[in-house]
C-alpha atoms as a PDB file:
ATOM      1  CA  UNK A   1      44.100  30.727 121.567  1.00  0.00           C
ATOM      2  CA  UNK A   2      42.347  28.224 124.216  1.00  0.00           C
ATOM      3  CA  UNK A   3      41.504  25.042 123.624  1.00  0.00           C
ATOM      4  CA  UNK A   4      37.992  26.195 123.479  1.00  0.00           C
ATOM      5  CA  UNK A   5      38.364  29.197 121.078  1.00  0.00           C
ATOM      6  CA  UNK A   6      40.111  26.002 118.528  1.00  0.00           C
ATOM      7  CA  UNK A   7      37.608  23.527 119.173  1.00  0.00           C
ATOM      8  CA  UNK A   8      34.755  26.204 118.807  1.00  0.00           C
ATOM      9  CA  UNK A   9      36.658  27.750 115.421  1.00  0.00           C
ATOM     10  CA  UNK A  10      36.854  23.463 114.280  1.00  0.00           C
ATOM     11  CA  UNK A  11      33.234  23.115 114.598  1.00  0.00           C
ATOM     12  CA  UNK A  12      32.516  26.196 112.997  1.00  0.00           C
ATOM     13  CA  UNK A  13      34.336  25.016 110.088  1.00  0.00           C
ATOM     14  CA  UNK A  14      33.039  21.558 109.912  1.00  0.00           C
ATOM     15  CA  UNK A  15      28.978  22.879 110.155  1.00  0.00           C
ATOM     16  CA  UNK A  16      30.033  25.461 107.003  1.00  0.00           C
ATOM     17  CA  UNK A  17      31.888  22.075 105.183  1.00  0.00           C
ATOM     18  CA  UNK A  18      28.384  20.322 105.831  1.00  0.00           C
ATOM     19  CA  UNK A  19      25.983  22.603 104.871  1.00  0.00           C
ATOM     20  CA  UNK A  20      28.066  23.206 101.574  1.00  0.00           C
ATOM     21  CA  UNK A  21      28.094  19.330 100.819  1.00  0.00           C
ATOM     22  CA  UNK A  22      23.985  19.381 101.362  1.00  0.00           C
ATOM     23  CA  UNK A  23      23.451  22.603  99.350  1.00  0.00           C
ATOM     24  CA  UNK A  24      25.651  21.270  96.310  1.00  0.00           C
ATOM     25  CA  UNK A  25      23.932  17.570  96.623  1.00  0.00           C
ATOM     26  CA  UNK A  26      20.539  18.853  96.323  1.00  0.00           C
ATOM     27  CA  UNK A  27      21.731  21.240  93.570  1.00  0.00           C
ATOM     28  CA  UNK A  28      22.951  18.019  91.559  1.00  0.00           C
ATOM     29  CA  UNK A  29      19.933  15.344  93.040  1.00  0.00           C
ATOM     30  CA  UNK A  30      17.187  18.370  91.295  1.00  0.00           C
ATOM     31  CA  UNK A  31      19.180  20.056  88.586  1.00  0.00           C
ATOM     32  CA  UNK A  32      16.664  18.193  85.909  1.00  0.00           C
ATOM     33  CA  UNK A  33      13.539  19.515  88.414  1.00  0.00           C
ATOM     34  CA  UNK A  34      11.063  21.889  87.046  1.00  0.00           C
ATOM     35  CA  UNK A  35      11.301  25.378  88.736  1.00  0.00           C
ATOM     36  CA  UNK A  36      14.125  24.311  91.121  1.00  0.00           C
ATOM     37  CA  UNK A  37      16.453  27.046  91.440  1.00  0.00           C
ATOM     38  CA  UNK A  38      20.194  26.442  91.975  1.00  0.00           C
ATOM     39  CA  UNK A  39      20.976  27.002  95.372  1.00  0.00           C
ATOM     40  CA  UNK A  40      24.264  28.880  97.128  1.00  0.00           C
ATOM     41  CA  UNK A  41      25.953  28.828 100.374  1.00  0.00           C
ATOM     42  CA  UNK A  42      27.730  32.307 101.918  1.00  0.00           C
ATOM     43  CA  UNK A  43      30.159  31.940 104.257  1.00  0.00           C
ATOM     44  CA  UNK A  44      30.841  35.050 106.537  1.00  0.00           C
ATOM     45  CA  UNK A  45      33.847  35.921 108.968  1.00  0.00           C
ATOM     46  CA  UNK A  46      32.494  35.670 112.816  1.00  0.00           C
ATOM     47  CA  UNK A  47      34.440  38.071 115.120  1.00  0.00           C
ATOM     48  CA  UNK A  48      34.866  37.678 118.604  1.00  0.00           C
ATOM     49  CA  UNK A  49      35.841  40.378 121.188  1.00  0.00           C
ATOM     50  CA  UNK A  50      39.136  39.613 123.110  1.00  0.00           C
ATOM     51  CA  UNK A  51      38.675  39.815 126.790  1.00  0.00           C
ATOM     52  CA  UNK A  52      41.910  42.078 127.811  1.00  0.00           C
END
């Protein structure tokens, strides 16, 4: 793997860890808010052709 396949794959990972921390704070900040609905996060696998 290149250096820029890992540091793409690390920021990848760190955007999906973010956006899970906001989606379960706002779940928790508006769990007592009329009509709010609880909120999810789904992560899917990115593939990536391999240049031969």
């Amino acid at each position: 793997m290149s250096l820029t396949g890992a540091l793409s794959n690390a920021i990848s990972g760190l955007t999906a860890a973010t956006r899970s921390a906001q989606v379960v704070s706002s779940n928790m900040a508006n769990s007592m808010t009329e009509g709010y609905g609880r909120r999810d996060v789904e992560l899917q696998r990115r593939t990536r052709e391999v240049a031969e």
